[in-house]
C-alpha atoms as a PDB file:
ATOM      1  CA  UNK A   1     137.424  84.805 158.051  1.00  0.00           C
ATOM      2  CA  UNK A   2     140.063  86.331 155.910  1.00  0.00           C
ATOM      3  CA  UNK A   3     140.905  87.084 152.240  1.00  0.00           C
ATOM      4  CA  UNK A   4     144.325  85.786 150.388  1.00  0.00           C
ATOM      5  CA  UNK A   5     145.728  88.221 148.236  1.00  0.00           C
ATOM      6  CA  UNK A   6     143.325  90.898 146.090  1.00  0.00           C
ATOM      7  CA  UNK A   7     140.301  90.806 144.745  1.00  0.00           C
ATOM      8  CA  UNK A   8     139.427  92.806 141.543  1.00  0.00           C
ATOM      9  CA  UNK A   9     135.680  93.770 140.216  1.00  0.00           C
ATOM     10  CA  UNK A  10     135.991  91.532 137.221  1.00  0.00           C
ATOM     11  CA  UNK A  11     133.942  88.130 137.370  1.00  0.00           C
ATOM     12  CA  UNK A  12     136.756  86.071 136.463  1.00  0.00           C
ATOM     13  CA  UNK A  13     139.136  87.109 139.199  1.00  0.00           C
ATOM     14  CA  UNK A  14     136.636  87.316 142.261  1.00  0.00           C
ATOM     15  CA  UNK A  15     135.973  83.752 141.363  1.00  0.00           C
ATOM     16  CA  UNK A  16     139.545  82.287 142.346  1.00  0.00           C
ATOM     17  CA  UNK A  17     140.013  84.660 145.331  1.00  0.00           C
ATOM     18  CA  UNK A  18     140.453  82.300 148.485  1.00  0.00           C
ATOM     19  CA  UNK A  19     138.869  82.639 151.511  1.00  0.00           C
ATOM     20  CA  UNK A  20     139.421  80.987 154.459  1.00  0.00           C
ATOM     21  CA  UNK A  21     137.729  80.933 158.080  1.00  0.00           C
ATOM     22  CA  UNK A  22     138.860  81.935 160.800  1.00  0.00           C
ATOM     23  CA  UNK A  23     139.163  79.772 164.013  1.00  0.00           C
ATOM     24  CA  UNK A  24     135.714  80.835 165.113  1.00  0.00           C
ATOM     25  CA  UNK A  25     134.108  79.798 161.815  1.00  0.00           C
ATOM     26  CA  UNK A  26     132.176  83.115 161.592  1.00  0.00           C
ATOM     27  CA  UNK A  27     133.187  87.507 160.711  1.00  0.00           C
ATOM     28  CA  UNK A  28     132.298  90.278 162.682  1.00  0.00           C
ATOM     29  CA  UNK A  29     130.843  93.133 160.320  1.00  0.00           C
ATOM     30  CA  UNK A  30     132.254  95.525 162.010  1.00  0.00           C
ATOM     31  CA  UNK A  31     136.021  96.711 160.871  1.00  0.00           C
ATOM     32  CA  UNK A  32     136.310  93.142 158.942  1.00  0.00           C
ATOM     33  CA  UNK A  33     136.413  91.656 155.631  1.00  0.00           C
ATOM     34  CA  UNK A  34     132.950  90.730 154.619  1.00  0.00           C
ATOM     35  CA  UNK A  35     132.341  88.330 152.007  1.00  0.00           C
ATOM     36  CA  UNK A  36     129.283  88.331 149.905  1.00  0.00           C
ATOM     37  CA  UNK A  37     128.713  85.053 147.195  1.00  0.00           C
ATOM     38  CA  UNK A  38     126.242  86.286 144.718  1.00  0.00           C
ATOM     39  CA  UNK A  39     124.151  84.036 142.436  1.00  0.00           C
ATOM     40  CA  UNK A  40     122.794  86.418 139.785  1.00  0.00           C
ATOM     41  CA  UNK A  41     121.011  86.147 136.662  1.00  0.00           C
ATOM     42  CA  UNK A  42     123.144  88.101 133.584  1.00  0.00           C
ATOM     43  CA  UNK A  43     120.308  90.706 133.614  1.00  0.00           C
ATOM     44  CA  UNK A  44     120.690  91.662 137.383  1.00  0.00           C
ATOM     45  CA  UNK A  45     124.771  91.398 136.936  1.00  0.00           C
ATOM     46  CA  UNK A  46     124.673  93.852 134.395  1.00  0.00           C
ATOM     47  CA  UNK A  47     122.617  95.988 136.260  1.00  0.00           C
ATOM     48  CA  UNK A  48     123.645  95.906 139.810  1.00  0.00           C
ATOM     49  CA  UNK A  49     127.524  94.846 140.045  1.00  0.00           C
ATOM     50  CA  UNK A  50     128.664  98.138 138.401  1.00  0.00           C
ATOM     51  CA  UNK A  51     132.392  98.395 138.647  1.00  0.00           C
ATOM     52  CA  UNK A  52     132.063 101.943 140.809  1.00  0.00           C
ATOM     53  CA  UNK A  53     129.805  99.952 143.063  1.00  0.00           C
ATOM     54  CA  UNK A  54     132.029  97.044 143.133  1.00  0.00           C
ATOM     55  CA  UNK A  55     135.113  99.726 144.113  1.00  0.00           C
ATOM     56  CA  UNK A  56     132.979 101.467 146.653  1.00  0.00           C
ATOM     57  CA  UNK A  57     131.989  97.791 147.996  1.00  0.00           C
ATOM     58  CA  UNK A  58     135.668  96.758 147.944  1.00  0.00           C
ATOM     59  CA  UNK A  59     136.797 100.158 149.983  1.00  0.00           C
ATOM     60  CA  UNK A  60     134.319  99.260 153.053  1.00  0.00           C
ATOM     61  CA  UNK A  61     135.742  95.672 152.967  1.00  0.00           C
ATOM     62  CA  UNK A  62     133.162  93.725 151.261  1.00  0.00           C
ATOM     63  CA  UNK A  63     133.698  91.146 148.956  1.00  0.00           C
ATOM     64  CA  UNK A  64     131.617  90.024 145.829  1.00  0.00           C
ATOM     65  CA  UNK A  65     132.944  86.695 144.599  1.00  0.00           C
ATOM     66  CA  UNK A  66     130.601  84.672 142.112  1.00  0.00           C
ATOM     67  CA  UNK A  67     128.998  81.762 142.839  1.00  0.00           C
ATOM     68  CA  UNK A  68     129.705  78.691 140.362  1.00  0.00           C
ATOM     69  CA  UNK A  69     126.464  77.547 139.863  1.00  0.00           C
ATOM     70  CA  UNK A  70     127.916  74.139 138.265  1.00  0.00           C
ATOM     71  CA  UNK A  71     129.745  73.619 141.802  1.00  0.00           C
ATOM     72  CA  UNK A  72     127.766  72.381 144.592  1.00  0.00           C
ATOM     73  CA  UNK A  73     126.826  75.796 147.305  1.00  0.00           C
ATOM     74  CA  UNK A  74     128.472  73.785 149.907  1.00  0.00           C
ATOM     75  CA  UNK A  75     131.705  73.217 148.598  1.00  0.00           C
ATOM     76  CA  UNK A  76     132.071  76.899 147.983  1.00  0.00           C
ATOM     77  CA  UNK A  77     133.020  80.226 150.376  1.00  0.00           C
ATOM     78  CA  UNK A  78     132.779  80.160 152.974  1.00  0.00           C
ATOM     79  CA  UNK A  79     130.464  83.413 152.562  1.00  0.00           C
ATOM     80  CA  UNK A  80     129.355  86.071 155.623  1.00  0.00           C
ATOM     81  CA  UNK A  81     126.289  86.925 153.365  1.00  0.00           C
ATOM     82  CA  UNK A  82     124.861  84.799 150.011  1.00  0.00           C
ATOM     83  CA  UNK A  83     122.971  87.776 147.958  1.00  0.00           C
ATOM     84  CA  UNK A  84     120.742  85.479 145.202  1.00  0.00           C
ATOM     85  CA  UNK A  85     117.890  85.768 142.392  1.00  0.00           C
ATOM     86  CA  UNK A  86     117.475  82.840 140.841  1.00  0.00           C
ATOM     87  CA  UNK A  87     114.635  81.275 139.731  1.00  0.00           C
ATOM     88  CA  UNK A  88     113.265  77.582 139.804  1.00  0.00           C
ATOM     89  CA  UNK A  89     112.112  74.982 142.748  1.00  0.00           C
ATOM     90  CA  UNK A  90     116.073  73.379 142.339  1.00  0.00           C
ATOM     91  CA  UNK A  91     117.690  76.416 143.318  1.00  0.00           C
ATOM     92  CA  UNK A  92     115.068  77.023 146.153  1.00  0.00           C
ATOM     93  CA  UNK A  93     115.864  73.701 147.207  1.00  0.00           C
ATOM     94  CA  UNK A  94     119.799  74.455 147.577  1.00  0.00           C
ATOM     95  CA  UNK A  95     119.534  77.933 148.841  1.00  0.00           C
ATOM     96  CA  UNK A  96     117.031  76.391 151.814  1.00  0.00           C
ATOM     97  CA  UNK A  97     119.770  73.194 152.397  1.00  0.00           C
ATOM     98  CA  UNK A  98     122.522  75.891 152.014  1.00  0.00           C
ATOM     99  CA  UNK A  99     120.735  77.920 155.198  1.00  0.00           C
ATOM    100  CA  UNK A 100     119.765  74.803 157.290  1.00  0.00           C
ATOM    101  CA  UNK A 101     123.468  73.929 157.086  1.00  0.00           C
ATOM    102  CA  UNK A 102     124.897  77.578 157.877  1.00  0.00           C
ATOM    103  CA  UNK A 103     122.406  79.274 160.254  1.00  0.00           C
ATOM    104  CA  UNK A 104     125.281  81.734 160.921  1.00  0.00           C
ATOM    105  CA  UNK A 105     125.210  82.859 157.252  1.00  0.00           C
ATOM    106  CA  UNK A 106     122.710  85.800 156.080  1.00  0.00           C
ATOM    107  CA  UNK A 107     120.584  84.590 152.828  1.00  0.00           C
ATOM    108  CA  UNK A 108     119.285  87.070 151.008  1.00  0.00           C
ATOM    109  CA  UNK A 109     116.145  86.378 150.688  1.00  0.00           C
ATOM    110  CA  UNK A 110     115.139  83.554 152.702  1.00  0.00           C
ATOM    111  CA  UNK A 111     113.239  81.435 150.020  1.00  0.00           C
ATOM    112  CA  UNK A 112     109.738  81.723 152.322  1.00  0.00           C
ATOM    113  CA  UNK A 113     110.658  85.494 152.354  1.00  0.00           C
ATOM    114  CA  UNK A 114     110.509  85.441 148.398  1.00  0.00           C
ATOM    115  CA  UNK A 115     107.447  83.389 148.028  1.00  0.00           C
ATOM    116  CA  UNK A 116     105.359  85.619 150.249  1.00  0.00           C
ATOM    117  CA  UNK A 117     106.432  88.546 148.038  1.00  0.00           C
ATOM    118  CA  UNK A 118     106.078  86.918 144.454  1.00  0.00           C
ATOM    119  CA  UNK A 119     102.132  86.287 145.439  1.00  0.00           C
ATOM    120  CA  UNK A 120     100.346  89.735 144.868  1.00  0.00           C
ATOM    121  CA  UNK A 121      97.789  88.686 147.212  1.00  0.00           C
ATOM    122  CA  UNK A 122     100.027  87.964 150.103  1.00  0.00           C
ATOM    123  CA  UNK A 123     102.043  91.075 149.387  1.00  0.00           C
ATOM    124  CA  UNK A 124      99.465  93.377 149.617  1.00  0.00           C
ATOM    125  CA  UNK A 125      97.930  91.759 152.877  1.00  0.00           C
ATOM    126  CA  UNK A 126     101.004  93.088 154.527  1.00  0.00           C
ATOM    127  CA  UNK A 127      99.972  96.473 153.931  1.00  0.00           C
ATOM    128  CA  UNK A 128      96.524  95.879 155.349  1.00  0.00           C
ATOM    129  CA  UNK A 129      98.163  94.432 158.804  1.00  0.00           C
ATOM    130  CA  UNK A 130     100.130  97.383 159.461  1.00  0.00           C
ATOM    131  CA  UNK A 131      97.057  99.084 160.247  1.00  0.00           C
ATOM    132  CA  UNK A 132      97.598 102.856 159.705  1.00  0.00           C
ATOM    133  CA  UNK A 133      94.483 103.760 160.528  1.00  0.00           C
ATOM    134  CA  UNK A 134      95.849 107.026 162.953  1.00  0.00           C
ATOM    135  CA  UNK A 135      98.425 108.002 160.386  1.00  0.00           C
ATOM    136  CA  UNK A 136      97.529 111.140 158.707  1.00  0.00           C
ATOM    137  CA  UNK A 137      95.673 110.668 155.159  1.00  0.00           C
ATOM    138  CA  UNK A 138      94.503 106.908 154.497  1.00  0.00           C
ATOM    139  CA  UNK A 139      96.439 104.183 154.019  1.00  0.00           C
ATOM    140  CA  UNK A 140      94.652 100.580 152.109  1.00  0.00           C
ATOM    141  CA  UNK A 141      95.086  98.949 149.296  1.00  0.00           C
ATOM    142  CA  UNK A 142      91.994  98.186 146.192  1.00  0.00           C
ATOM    143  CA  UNK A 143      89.572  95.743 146.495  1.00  0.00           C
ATOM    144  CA  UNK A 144      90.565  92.845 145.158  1.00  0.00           C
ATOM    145  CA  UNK A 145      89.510  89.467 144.203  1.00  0.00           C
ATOM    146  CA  UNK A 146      91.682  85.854 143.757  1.00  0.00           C
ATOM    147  CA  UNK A 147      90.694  83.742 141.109  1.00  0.00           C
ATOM    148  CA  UNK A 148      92.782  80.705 140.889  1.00  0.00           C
ATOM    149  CA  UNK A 149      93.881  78.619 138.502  1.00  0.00           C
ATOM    150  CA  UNK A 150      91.334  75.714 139.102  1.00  0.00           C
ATOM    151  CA  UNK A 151      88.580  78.359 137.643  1.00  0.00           C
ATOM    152  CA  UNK A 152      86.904  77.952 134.163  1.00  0.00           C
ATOM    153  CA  UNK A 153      87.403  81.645 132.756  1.00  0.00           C
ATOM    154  CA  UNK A 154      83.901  81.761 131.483  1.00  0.00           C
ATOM    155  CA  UNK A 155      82.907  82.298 135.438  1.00  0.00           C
ATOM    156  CA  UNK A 156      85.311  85.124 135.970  1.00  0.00           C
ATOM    157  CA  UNK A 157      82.044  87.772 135.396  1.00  0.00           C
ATOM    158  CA  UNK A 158      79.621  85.842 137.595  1.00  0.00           C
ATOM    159  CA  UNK A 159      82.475  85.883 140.697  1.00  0.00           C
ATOM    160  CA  UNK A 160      82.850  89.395 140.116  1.00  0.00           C
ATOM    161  CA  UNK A 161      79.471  90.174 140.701  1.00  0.00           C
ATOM    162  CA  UNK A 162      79.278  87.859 143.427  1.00  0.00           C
ATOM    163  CA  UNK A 163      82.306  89.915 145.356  1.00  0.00           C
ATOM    164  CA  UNK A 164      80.737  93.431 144.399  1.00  0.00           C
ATOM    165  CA  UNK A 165      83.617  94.892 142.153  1.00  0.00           C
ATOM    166  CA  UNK A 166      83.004  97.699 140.257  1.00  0.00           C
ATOM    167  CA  UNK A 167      84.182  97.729 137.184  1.00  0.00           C
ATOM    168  CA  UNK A 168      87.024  98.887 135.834  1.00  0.00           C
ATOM    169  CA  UNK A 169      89.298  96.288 137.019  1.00  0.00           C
ATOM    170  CA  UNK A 170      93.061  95.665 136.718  1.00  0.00           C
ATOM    171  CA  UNK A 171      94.109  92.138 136.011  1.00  0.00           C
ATOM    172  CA  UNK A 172      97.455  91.127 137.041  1.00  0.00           C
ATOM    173  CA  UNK A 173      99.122  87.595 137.395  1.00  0.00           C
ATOM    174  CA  UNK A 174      98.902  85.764 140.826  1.00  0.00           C
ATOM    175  CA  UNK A 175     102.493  85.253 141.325  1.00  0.00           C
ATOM    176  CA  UNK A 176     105.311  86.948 139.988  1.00  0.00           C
ATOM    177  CA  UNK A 177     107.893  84.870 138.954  1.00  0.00           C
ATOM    178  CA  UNK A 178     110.744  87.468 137.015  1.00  0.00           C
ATOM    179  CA  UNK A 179     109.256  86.380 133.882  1.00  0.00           C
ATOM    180  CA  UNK A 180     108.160  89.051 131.592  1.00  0.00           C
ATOM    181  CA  UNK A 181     104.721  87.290 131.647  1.00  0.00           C
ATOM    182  CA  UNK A 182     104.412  87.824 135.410  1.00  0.00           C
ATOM    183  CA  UNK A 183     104.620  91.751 134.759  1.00  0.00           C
ATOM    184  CA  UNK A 184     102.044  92.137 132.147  1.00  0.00           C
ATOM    185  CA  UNK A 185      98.500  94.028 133.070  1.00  0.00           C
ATOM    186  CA  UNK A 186      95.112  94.627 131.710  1.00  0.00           C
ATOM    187  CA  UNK A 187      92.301  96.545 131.794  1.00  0.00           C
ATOM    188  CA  UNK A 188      89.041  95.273 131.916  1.00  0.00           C
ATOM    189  CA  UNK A 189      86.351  97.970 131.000  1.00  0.00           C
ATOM    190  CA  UNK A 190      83.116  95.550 130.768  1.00  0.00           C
ATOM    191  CA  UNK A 191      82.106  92.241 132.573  1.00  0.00           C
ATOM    192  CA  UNK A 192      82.047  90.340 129.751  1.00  0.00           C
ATOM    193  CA  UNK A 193      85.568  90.550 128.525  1.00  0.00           C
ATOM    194  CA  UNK A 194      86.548  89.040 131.985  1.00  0.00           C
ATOM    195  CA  UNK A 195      86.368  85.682 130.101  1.00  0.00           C
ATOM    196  CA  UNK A 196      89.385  86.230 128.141  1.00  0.00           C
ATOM    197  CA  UNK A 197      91.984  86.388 131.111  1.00  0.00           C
ATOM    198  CA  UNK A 198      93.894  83.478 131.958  1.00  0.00           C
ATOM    199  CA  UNK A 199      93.711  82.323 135.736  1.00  0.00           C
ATOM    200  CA  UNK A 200      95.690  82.397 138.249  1.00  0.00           C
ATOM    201  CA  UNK A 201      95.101  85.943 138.375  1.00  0.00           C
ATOM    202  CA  UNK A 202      94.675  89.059 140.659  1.00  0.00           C
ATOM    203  CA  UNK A 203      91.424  91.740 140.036  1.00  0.00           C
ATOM    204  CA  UNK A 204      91.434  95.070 141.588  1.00  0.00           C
ATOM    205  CA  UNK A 205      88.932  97.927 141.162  1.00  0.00           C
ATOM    206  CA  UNK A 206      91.335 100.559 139.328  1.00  0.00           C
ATOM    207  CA  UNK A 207      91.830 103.930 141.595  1.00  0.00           C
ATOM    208  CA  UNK A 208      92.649 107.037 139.587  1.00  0.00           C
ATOM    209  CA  UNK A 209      95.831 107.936 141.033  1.00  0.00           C
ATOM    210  CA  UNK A 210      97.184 111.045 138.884  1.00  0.00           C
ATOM    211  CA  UNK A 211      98.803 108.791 136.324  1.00  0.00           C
ATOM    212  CA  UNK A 212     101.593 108.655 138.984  1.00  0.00           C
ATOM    213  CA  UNK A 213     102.735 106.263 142.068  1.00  0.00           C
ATOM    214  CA  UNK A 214     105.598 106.012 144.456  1.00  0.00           C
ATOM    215  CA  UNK A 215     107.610 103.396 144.935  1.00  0.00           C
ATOM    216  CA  UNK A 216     109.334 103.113 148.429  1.00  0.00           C
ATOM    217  CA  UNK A 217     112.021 100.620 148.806  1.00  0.00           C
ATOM    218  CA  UNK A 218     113.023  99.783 152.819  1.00  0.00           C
ATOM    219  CA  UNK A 219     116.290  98.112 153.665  1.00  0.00           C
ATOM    220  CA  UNK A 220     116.780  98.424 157.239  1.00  0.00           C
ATOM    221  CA  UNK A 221     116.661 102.042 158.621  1.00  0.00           C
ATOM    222  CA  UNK A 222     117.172 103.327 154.881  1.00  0.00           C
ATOM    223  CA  UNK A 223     114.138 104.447 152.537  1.00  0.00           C
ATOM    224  CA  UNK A 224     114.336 105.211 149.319  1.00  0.00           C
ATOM    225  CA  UNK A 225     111.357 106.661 147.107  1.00  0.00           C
ATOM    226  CA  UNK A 226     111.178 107.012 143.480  1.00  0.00           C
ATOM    227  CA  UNK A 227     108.289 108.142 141.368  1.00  0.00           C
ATOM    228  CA  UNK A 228     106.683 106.009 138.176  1.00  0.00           C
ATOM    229  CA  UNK A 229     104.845 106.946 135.567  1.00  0.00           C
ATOM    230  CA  UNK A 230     101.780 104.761 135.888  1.00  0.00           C
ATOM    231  CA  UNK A 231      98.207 104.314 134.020  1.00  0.00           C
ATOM    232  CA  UNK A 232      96.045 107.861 133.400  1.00  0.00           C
ATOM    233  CA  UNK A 233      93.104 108.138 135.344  1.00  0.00           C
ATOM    234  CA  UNK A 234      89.485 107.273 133.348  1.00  0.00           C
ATOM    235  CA  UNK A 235      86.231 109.443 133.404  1.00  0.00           C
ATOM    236  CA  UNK A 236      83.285 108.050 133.611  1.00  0.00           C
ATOM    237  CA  UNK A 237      82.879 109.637 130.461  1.00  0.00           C
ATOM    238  CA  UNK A 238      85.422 107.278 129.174  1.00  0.00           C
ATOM    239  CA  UNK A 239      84.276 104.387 130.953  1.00  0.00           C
ATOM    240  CA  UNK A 240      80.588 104.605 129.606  1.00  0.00           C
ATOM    241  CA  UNK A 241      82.271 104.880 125.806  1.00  0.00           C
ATOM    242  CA  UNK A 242      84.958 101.789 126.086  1.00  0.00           C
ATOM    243  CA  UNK A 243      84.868  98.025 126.242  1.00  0.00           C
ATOM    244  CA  UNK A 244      86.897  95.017 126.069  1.00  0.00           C
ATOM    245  CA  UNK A 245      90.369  94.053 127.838  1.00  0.00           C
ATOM    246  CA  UNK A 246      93.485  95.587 127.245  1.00  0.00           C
ATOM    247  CA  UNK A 247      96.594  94.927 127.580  1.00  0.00           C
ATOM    248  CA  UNK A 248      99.484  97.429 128.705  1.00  0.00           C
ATOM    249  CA  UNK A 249     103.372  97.440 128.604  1.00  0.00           C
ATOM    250  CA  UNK A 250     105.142  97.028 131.817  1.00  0.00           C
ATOM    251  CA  UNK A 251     103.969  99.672 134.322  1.00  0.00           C
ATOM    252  CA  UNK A 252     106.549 101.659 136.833  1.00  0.00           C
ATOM    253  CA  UNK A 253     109.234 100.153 135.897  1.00  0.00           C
ATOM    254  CA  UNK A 254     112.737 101.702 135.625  1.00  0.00           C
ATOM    255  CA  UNK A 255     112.078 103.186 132.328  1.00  0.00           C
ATOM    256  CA  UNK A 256     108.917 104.809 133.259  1.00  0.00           C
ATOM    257  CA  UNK A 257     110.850 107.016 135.712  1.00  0.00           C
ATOM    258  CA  UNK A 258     108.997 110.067 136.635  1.00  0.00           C
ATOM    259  CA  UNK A 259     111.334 111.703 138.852  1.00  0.00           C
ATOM    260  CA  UNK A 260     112.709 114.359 136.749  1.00  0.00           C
ATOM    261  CA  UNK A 261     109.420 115.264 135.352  1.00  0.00           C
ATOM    262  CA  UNK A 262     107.903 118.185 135.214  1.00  0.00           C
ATOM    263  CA  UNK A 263     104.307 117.233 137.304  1.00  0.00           C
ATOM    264  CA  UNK A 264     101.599 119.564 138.174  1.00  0.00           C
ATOM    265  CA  UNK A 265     101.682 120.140 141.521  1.00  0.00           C
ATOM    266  CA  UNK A 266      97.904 119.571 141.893  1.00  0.00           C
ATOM    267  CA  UNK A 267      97.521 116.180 141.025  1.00  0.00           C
ATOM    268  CA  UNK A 268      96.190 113.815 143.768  1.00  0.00           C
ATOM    269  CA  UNK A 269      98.507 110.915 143.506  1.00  0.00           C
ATOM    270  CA  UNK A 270      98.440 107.624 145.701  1.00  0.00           C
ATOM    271  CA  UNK A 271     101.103 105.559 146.521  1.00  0.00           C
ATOM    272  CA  UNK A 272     102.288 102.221 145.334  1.00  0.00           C
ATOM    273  CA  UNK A 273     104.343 100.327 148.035  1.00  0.00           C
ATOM    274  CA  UNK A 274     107.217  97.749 146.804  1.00  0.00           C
ATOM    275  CA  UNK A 275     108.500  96.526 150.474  1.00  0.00           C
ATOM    276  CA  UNK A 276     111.940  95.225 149.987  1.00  0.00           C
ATOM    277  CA  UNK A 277     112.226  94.344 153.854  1.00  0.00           C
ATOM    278  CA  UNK A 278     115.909  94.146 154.549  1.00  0.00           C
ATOM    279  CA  UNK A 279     117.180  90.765 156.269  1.00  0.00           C
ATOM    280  CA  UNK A 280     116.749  91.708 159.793  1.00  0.00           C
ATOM    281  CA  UNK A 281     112.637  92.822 159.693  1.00  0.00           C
ATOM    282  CA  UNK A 282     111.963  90.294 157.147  1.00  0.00           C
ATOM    283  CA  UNK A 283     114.189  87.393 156.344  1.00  0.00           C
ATOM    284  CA  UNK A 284     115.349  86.080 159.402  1.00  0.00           C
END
């Protein structure tokens, strides 16, 4: 594969570059052009195609050119890697045609890939089946209970009680779907309030962590760890005093950065793990 002319880091000018394929059909990474289609929402745009990342990009010989989402996929690239984050069965349903047609192209995320991650129950499984039970310290994740959607809410106590949780618990949706719904959390302090979540839904008995938690991201052989600001730990003093479910802001995000803060040293603190599993471990 090759590239016709330049290619800027405006939208509007990566989306008439022409590319065309070489005689084998396929580009070797190393010391070639490498082009990337991305299909992007605005939000993640604006975030993550900065114009010095799109330079620094462009300097190693990769290519970001847009993908016209009013164009079919298949009439478009060809591409040596499609980078996506869309939402919606449709796309799913292109992006899985798009790789059953071009096995030699790297799809970023695989849409099975995605699903397993957007369930909070299958996500944290993962961290179970690593098994790090001879690492130093402990490694687990809370107890946790599924209640699905087919549940009446007013049995949300009794199946509690049933599973043994003790209370408090942290109530999180079942899947996350990039919707600011899919982020929001509560606290439940009593049994009783239990009946005014709204199933599909994920309980977990709330560890006091130090009001703190990692986050590790893993692409390949590259880790990156950042630290959140997360919920405060809660005495039993506290516990014995409050009732009712409540409802918090989003938690660790990006604005909720911790890692310039100035933390006491002593604090017990226990991580958090996002996996972002790079292509190789995860997708393919």
């Amino acid at each position: 594969m090759r590239l016709n002319g330049e290619i800027s880091s405006g939208e509007e000018e990566e989306e008439v570059v022409v590319v065309e394929k070489s005689e084998a059909g396929t580009t070797p990474f190393l010391g070639q052009n490498v082009v990337v289609g991305y299909a992007l929402t605005a939000k993640k745009k604006k975030s993550f195609l900065q114009p010095n990342f799109i330079a620094l990009a462009r300097s190693k010989g990769i290519y970001f050119v847009a993908i016209d989402l009013s164009k079919p996929l298949q009439e478009q690239g060809p591409f040596d890697v499609v980078l996506h984050k869309l939402l919606g069965e449709e796309w799913r349903e292109i992006i899985e045609d798009f790789r059953q047609k071009h096995p030699d192209v790297i799809v970023l995320d695989a849409p099975d890939a995605i699903q397993h991650l957007h369930n909070r129950q299958s996500m944290l499984q993962d961290v179970v089946d690593l098994n790090l039970s001879e690492c130093n310290g402990k490694v687990g994740i809370p107890r946790q209970l599924v209640i699905t959607k087919e549940k009446d809410p007013s049995t949300i106590p009794y199946e509690v009680t049933k599973a043994g949780l003790k209370l408090p618990l942290v109530a999180k949706p079942l899947v996350v779907d990039g919707s600011a719904k899919s982020h929001e959390l509560f606290l439940a302090y009593d049994e009783f309030s239990l009946s005014e979540l709204e199933p599909p839904l994920v309980l977990q008995e709330f560890v006091n962590h130090g009001g703190l938690l990692f986050k590790i991201y893993i692409v390949g052989e590259s880790i990156k760890v950042v630290r959140r600001f997360s919920l405060p730990n809660i005495s039993k003093h506290e516990l014995s005093k409050v009732s009712g479910v409540y409802r918090f802001p989003r938690v660790s995000c990006a604005a909720a950065s911790a890692d310039d803060a100035d933390l006491d040293p002593s604090i017990a603190v226990r991580c958090c793990l996002s996996w972002y599993m790079s292509a190789n471990n995860f997708s393919r």
